[in-house]
Protein backbone atom coordinates (compact mmCIF):
# COMPACT_ATOMS: atom_id res chain seq x y z
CA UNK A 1 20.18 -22.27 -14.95
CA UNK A 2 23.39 -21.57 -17.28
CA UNK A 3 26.02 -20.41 -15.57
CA UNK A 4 29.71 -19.31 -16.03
CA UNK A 5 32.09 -18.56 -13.39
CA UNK A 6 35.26 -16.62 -12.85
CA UNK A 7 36.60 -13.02 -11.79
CA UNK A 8 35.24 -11.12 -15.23
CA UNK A 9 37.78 -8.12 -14.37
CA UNK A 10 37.63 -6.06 -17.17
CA UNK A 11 34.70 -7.96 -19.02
CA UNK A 12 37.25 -8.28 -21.55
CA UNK A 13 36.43 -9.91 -25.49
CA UNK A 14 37.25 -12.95 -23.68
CA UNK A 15 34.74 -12.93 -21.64
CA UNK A 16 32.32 -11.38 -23.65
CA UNK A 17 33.09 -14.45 -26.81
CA UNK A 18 32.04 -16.80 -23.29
CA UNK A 19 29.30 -14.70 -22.56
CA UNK A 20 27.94 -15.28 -25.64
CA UNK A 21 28.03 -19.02 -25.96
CA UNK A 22 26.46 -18.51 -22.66
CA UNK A 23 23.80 -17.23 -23.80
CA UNK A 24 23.81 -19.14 -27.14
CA UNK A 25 23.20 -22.47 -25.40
CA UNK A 26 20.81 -21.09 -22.83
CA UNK A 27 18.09 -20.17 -25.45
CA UNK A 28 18.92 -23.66 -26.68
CA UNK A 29 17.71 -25.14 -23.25
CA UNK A 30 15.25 -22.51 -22.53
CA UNK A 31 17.24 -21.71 -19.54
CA UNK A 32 18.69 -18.10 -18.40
CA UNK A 33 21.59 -17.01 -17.71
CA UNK A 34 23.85 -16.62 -14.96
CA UNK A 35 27.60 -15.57 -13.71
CA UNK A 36 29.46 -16.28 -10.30
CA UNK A 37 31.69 -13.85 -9.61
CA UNK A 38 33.63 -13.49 -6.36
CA UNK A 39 34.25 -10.11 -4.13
CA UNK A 40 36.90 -9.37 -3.21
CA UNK A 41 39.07 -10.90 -6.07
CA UNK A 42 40.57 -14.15 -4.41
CA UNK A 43 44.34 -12.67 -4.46
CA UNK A 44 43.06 -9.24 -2.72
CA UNK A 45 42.41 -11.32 0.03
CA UNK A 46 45.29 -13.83 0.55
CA UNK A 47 48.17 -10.76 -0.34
CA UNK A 48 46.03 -8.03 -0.84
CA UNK A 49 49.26 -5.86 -1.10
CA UNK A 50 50.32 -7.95 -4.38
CA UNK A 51 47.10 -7.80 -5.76
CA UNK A 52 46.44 -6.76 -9.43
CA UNK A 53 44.95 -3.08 -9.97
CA UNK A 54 41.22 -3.88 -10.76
CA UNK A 55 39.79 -2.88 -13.98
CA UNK A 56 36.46 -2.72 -13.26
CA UNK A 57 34.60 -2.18 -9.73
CA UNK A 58 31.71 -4.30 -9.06
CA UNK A 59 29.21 -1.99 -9.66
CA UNK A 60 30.78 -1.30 -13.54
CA UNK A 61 31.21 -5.29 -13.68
CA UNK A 62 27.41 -5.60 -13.27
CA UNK A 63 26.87 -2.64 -15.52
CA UNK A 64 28.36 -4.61 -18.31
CA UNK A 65 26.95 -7.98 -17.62
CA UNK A 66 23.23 -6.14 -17.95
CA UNK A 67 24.31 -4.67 -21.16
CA UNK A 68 25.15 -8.49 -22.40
CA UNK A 69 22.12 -9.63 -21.90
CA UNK A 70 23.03 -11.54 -18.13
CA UNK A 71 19.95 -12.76 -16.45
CA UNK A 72 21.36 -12.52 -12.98
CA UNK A 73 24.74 -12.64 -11.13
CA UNK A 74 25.63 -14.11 -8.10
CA UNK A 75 28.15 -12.61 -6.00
CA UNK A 76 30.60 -15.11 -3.77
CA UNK A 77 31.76 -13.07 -0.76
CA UNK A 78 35.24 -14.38 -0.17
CA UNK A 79 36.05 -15.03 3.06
CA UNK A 80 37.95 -16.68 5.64
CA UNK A 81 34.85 -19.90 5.36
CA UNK A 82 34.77 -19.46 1.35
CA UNK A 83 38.71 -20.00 0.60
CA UNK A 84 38.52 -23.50 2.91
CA UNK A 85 35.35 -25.21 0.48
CA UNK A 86 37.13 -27.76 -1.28
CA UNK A 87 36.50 -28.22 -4.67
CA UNK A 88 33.62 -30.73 -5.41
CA UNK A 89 31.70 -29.11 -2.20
CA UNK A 90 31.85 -25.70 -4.43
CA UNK A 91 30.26 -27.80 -7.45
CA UNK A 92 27.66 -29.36 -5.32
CA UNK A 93 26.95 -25.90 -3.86
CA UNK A 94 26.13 -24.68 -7.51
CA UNK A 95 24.15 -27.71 -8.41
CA UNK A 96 21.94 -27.57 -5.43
CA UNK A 97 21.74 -23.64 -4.54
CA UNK A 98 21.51 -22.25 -8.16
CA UNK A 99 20.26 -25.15 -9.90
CA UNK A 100 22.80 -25.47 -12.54
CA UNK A 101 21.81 -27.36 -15.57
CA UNK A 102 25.09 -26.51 -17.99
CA UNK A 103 28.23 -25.17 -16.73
CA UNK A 104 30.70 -23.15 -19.21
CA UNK A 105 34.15 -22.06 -18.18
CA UNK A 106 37.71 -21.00 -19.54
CA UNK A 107 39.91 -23.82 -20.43
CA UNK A 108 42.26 -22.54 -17.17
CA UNK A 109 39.69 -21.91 -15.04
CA UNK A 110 40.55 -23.45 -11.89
CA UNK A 111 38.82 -23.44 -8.13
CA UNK A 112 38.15 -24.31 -4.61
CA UNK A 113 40.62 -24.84 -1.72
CA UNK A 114 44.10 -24.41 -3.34
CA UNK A 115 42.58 -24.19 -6.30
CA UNK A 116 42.52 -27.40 -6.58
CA UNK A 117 39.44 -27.85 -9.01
CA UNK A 118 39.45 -27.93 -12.57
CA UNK A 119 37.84 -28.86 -15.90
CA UNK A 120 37.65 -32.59 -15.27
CA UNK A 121 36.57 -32.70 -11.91
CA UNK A 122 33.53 -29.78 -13.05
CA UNK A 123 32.81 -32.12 -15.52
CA UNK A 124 33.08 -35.94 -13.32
CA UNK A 125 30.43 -34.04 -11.06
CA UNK A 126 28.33 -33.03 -13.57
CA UNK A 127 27.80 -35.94 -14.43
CA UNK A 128 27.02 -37.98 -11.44
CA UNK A 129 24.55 -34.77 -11.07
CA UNK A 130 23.09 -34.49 -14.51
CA UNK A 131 24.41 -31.29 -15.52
CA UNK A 132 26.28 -30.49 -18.62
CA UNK A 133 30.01 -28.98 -18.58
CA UNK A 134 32.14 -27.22 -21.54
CA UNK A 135 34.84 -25.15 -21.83
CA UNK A 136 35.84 -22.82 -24.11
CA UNK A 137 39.33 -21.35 -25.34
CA UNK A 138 40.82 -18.52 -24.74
CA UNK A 139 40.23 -15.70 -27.54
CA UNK A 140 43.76 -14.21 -29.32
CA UNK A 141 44.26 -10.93 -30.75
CA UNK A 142 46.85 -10.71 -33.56
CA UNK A 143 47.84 -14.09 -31.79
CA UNK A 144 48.10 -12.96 -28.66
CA UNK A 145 45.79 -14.40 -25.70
CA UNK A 146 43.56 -11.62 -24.29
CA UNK A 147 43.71 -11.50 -20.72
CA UNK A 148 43.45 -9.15 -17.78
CA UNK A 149 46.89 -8.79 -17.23
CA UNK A 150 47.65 -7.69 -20.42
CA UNK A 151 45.29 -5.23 -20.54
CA UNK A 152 46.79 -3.87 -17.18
CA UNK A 153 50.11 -3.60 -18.91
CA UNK A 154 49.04 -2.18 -21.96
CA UNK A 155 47.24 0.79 -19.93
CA UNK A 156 50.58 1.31 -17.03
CA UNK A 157 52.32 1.49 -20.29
CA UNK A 158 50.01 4.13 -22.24
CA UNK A 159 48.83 2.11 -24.89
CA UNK A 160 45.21 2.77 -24.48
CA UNK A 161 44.58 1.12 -28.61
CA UNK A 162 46.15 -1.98 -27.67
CA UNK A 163 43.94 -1.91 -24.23
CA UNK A 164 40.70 -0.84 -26.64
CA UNK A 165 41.46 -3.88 -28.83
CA UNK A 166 41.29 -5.93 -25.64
CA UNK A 167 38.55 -4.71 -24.24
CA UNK A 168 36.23 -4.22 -27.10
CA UNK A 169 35.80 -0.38 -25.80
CA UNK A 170 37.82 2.23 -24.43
CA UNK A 171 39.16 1.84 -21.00
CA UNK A 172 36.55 3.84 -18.62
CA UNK A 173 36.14 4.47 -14.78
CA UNK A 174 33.10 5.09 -13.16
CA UNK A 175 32.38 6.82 -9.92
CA UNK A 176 30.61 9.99 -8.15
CA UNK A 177 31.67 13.32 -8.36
CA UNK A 178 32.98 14.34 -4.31
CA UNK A 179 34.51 17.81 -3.37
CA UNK A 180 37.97 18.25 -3.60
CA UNK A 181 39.98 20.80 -2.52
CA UNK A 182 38.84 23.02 -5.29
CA UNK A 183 42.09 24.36 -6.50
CA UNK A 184 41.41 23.54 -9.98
CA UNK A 185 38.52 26.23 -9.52
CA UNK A 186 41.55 28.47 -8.11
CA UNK A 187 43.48 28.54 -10.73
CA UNK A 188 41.05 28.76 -13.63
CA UNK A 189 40.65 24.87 -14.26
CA UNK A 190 37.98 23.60 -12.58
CA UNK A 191 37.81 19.92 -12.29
CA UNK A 192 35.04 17.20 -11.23
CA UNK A 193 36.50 14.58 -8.43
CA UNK A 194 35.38 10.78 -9.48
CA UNK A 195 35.48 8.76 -6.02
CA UNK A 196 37.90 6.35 -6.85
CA UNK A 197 36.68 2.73 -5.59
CA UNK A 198 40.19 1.31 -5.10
CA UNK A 199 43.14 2.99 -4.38
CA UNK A 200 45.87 1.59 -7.18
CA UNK A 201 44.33 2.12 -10.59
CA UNK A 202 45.89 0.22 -13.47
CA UNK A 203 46.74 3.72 -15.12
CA UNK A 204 48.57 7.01 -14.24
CA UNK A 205 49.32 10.14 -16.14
CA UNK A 206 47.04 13.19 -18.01
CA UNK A 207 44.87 11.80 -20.61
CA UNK A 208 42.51 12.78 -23.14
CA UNK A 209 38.64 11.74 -22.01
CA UNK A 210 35.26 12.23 -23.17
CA UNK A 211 33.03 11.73 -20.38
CA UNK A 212 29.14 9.85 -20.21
CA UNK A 213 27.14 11.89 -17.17
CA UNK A 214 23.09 10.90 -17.28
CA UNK A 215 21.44 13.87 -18.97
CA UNK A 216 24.23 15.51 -19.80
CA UNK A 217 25.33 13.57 -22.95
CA UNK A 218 28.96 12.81 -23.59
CA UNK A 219 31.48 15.71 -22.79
CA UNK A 220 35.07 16.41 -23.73
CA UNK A 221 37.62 16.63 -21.72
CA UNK A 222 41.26 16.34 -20.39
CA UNK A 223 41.64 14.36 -17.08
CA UNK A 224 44.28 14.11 -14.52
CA UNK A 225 44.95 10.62 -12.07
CA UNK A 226 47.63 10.89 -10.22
CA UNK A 227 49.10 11.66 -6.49
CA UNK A 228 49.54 15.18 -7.51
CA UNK A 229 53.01 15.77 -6.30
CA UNK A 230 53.30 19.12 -6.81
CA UNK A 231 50.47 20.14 -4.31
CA UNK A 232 50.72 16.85 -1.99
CA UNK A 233 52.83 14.65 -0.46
CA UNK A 234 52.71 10.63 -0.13
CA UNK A 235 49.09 11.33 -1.30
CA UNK A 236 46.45 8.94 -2.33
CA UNK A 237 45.66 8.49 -6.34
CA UNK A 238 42.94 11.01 -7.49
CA UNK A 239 41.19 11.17 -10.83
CA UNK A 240 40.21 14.62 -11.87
CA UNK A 241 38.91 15.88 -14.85
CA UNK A 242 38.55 19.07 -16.11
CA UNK A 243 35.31 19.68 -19.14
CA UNK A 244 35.67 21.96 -21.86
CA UNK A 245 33.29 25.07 -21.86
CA UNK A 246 31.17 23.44 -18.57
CA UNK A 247 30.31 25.04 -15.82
CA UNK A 248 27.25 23.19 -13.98
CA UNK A 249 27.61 21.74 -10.48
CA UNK A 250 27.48 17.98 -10.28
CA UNK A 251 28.00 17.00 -7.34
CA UNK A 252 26.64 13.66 -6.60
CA UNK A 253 26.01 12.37 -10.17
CA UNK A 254 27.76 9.35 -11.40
CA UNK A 255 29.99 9.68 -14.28
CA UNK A 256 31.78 7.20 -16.84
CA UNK A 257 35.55 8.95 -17.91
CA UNK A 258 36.78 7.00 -21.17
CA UNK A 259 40.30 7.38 -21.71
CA UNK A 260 41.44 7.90 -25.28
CA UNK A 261 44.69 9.39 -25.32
CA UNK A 262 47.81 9.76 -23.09
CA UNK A 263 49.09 13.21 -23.09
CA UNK A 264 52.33 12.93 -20.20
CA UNK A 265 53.36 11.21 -17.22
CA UNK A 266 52.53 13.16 -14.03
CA UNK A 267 55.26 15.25 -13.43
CA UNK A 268 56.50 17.28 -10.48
CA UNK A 269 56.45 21.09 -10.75
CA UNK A 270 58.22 23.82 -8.64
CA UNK A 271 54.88 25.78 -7.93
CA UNK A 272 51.42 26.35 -8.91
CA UNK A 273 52.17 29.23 -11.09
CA UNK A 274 54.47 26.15 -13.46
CA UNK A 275 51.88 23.70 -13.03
CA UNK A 276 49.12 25.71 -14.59
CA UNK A 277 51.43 26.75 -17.80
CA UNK A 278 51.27 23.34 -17.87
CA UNK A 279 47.56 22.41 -17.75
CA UNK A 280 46.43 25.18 -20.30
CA UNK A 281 48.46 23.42 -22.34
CA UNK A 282 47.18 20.10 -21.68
CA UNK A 283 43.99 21.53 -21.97
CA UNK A 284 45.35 22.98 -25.72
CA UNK A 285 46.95 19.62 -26.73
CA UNK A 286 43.64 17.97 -25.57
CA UNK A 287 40.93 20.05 -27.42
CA UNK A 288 43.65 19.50 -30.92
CA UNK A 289 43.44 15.69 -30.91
CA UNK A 290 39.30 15.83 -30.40
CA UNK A 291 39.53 18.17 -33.44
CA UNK A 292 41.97 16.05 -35.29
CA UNK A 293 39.49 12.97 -34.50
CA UNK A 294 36.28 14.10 -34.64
């Protein structure tokens, strides 16, 4: 087995430039293919109230890795047990359980107990094991190193191009459509739900979206996540999006929402009868840029 290891939030151009040596040396060793990822991210479960927004869920995660070509993933559940393996026991673990035969990681990638593991200990083990070890460097954009963190603070600051550049793709969430409490319907813009996985996204505001729903194509739209403050109080983030000239149920079906553009910040209104001036024009600013960019 090849394998690479790590947290993969975002499946970022960094990952996807390791990915591909991944995959590169494989077929050179008639081996497949394999990542380790870990659930819940390691810092969600030490101070899960500091924890990073997640980028991806893991179900969008493994999306990705099938589109790239990933053979199989193995998923680390991080526990209480997990965070105490030291080190070379987590190495030995791979050798023996997944039958590593080359090993590629990030230059920083570091593990085990205290994350006390790194490059040179990977690599010492590998060899008294018989298993090769590289790294590989971190990929720069306009000489700046790609990372997860920056593309969380390119997208809590708007800039979705920046984010794009990072991620090789637009910024997208994925979930179901749930019932809400319809007053989109009410007041003449109807919206579909997404089930948000995690409750801090790395992005707030009303944005711009085209939307991929199975069977249904892609679809424009303008989208909403958000507490809404002007209809709730110390209320949860909710991603709703409203589809231009759509009027089928889909309940149930799993959606992708891209985000393209940042219209606003969520705002505040007095009432309802405010608040909807304010979607249509949204809704007005939204459908211009699609026409401006088709």
């Amino acid at each position: 087995m090849a394998l690479t290891i790590g947290n993969f939030d975002g499946v970022h151009i960094g990952h996807q430039a390791l990915l591909g040596e991944l995959r590169a040396e494989a077929g050179k060793r008639g081996l497949q293919t394999a990542v380790v990822i870990f659930e819940p991210h390691p810092r969600e479960f030490f101070t899960p109230q500091q924890a990073p927004a997640r980028l991806t869920s893991q179900r969008e995660k493994l999306e990705l890795f099938r589109e790239m070509g990933v053979d199989c993933v193995h998923v680390c559940r991080f526990d209480a047990e997990f965070a105490k393996m030291s080190a070379a026991d987590f190495i030995h673990a791979l050798y023996e359980r997944l039958n590593a035969r080359f090993v590629l990681i990030g230059d920083d990638f570091r593990f085990g107990s205290g994350r006390a593991g790194d490059f040179a200990l990977m690599e010492k083990i590998g060899e008294q094991h018989g298993f090769d070890v590289r790294s590989v460097h971190s990929v720069l954009h306009d000489g700046v190193r790609v990372s997860s963190t920056g593309i969380r603070a390119a997208l809590a600051a708007g800039q979705l191009r920046r984010a794009h550049d990072y991620l090789g793709r637009p910024y997208s969430i994925s979930g179901r459509v749930v019932h809400g409490d319809k007053l989109g319907g009410k007041i003449g813009f109807p919206t579909a739900n997404i089930q948000l996985k995690h409750n801090l996204p790395p992005l707030s505001g009303i944005y711009v979206v085209q939307v991929h729903a199975e069977g249904l194509g892609i679809l424009q739209g303008v989208a909403s996540l958000g507490v809404r403050p002007t209809v709730k109080q110390d209320a949860k983030p909710v991603l709703e999006v409203h589809l231009f000239e759509f009027a089928q149920k889909i309940y149930g079906r799993h959606l992708r929402v891209e985000f393209l553009q940042k219209l606003r910040d969520e705002e505040k209104y007095p009432d309802v009868e405010s608040l909807t001036k304010q979607i249509a024009l949204d809704v007005a600013h939204a459908k211009k840029w699609f026409e401006q960019h088709d």
